[in-house]
Protein backbone atom coordinates (compact mmCIF):
# COMPACT_ATOMS: atom_id res chain seq x y z
CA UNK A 1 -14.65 -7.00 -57.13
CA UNK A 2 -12.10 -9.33 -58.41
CA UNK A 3 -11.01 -12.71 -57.01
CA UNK A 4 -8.10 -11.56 -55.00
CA UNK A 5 -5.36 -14.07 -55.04
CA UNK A 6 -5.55 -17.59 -56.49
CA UNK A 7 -9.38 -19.49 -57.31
CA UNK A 8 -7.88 -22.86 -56.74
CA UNK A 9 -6.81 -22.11 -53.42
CA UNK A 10 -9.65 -20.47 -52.63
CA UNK A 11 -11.72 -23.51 -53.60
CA UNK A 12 -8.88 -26.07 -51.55
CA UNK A 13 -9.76 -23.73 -48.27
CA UNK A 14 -13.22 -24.14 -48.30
CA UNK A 15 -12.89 -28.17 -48.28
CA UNK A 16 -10.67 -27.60 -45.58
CA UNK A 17 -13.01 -25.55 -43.82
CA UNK A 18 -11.06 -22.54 -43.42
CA UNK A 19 -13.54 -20.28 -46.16
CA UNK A 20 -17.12 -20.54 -46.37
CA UNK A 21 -19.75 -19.20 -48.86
CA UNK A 22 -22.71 -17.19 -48.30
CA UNK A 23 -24.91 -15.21 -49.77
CA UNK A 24 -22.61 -11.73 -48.04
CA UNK A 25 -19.43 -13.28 -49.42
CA UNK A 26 -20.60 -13.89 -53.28
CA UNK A 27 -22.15 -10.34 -53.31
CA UNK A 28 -19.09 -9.01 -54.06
CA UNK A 29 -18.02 -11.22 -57.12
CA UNK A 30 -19.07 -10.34 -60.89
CA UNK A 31 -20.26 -13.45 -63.23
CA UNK A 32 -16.93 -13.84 -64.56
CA UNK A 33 -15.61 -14.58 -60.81
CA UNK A 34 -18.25 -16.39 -59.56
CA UNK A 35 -17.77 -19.07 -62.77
CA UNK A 36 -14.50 -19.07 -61.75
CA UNK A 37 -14.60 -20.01 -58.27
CA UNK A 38 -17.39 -22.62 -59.48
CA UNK A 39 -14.93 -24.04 -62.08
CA UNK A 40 -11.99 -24.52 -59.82
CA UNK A 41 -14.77 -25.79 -56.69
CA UNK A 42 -15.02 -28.64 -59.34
CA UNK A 43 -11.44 -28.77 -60.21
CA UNK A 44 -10.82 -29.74 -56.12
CA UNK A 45 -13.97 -31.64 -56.22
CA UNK A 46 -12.53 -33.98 -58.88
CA UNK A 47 -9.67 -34.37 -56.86
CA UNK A 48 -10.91 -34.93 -54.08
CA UNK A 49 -12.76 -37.84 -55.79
CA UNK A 50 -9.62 -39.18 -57.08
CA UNK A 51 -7.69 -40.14 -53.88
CA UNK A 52 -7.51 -43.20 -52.70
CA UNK A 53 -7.76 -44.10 -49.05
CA UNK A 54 -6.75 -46.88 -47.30
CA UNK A 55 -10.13 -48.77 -46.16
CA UNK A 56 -8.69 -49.26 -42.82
CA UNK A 57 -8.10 -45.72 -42.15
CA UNK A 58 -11.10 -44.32 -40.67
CA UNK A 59 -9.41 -40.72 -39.96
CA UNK A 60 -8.61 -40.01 -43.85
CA UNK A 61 -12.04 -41.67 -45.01
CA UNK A 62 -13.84 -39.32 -42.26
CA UNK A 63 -11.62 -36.21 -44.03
CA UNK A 64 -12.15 -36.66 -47.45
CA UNK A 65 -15.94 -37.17 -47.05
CA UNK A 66 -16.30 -34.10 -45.11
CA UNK A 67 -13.97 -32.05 -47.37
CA UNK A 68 -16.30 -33.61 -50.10
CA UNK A 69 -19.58 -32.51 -48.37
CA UNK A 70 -18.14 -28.54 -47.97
CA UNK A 71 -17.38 -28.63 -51.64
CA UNK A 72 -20.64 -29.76 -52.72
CA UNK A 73 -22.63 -27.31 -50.22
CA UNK A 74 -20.27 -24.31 -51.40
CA UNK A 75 -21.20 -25.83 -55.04
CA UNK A 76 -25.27 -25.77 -54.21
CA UNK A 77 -24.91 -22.73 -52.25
CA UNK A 78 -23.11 -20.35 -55.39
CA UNK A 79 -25.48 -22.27 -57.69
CA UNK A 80 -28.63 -20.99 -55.90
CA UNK A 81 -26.99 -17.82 -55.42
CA UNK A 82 -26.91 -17.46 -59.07
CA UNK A 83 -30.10 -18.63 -60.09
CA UNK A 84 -32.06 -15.91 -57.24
CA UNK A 85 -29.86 -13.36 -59.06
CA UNK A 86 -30.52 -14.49 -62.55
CA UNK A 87 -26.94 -14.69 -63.21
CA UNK A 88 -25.48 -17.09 -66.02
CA UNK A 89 -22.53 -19.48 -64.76
């Protein structure tokens, strides 16, 4: 199955919390897919990295660290799910 509509959002909604990956949900993807939601996870990773909060604002430091840490599981999570399949990405 196809990635249906766009990767990069796709990665932006699961460090917002509104997607989530498991092992179900990446069954359905081909290698070609599955490298592309990895690339574009990184894509909102490094951009993610790149804004700059205020040190005095607790709420957007809290946010960005816990959009950071659903990145990085979904990351981990389609990485593993890769390897047990034996699938290049």
């Amino acid at each position: 199955m196809s990635i249906a509509g766009n990767p990069k959002k796709i990665a932006e909604d699961i460090g917002d919390g509104y997607q989530s990956l498991n092992d179900a949900v990446l069954k359905k993807y081909n290698q070609q897919d599955l490298k592309t939601i990895l690339t574009n996870l990184q894509i909102v990773q490094r951009e993610l990295r790149a804004q700059q909060v205020d040190l005095n604002d607790v709420m957007a430091a809290k946010s960005k660290n816990t959009k950071m840490s659903r990145v990085n599981q979904a990351m981990t999570i389609l990485q593993a799910f890769a390897k047990k399949r034996r699938i290049q990405i």
